[in-house]
Protein backbone atom coordinates (compact mmCIF):
# COMPACT_ATOMS: atom_id res chain seq x y z
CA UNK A 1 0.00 0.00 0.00
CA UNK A 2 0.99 3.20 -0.70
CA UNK A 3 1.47 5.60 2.44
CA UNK A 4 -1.86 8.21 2.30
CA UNK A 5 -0.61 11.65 1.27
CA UNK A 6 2.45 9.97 -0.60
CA UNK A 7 4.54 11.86 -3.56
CA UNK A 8 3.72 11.31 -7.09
CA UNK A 9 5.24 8.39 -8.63
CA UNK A 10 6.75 7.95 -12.02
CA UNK A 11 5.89 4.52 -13.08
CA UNK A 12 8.69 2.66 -15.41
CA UNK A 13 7.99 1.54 -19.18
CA UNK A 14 6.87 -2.39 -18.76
CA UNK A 15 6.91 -1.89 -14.56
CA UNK A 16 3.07 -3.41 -14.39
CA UNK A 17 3.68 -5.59 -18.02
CA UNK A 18 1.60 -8.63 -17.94
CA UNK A 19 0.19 -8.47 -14.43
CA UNK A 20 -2.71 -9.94 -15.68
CA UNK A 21 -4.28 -10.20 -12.23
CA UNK A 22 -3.10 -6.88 -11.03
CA UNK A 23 -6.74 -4.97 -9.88
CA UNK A 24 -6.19 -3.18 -6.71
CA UNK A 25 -3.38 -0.21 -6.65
CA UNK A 26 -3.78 3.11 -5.37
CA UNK A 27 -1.41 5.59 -7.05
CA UNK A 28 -0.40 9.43 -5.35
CA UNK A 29 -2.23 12.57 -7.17
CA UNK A 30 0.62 13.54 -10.17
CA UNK A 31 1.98 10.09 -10.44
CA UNK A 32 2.90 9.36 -14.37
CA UNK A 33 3.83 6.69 -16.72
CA UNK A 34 7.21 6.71 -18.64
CA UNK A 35 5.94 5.03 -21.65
CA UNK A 36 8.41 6.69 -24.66
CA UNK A 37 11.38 4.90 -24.49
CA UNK A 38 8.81 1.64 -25.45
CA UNK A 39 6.69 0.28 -27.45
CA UNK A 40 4.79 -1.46 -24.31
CA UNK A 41 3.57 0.77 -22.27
CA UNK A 42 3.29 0.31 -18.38
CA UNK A 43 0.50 -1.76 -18.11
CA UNK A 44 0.24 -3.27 -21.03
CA UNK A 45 -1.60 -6.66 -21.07
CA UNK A 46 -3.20 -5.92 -17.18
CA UNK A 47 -6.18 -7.17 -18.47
CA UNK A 48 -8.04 -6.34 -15.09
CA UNK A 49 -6.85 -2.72 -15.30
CA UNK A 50 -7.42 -2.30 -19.18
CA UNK A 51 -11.11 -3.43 -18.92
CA UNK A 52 -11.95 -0.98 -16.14
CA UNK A 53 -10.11 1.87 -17.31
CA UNK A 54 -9.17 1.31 -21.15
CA UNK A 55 -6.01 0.39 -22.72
CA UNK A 56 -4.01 3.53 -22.58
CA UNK A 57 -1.25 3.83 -19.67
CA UNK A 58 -3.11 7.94 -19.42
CA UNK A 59 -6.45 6.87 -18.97
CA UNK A 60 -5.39 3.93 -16.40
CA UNK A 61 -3.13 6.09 -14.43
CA UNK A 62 -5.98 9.05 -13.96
CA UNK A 63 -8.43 5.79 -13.00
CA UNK A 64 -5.98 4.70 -9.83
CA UNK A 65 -4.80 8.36 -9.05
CA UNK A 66 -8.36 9.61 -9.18
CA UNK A 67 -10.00 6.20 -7.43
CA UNK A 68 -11.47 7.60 -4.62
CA UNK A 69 -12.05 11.12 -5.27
CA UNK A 70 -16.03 10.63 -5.11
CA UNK A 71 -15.89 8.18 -2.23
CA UNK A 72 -14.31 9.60 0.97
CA UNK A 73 -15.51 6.41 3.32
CA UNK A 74 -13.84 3.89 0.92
CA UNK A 75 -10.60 5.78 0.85
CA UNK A 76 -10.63 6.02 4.84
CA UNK A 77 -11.31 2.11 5.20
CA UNK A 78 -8.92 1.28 2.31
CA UNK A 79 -6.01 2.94 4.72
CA UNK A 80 -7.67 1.09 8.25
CA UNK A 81 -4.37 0.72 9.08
CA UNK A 82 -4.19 4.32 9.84
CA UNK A 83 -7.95 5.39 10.14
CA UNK A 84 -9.51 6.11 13.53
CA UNK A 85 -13.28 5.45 14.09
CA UNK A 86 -13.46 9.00 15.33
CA UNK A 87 -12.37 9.81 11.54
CA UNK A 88 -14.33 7.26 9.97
CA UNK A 89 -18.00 8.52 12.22
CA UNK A 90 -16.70 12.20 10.99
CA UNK A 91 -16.52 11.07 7.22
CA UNK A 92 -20.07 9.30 7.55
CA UNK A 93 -21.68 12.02 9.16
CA UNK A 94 -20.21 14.81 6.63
């Protein structure tokens, strides 16, 4: 898991290639791909990933940078580790 709050994160040509199973990552707001020294791109062949959020290393890095920008509880019980239920009963209640 990536620490909440973390700095952007330039992801590799091939880093993610062929992690056909690969569904759950959270990535920092600002993180990019390096996809131009390539022709396979970062997460090419994460089927799992490509499905969701289409086949283009762009559109799937905005879909994990931006994955819980419209749901504040999930975000605060993906990081449990670090979530208080005084911050979780805050979150519901707002």
């Amino acid at each position: 898991i990536v620490p909440l709050n973390s700095q952007s994160i330039e992801i590799e040509a091939k880093s993610f290639y062929n992690c056909r199973a690969l569904v759950n990552l959270v990535l920092p707001q600002g993180s990019t791909a390096d996809d131009s020294t390539t022709h396979k791109h970062s997460f090419q062949r994460c089927a799992l990933l490509q499905d969701r959020f289409g086949e283009g290393a762009d559109s799937i890095i905005t879909g994990l940078t931006s994955r819980f920008d419209d749901f504040p509880v999930h975000k605060l019980c993906y990081y449990h580790f670090s979530t208080t239920a005084q911050e979780l009963r805050l979150c519901i209640e707002n």
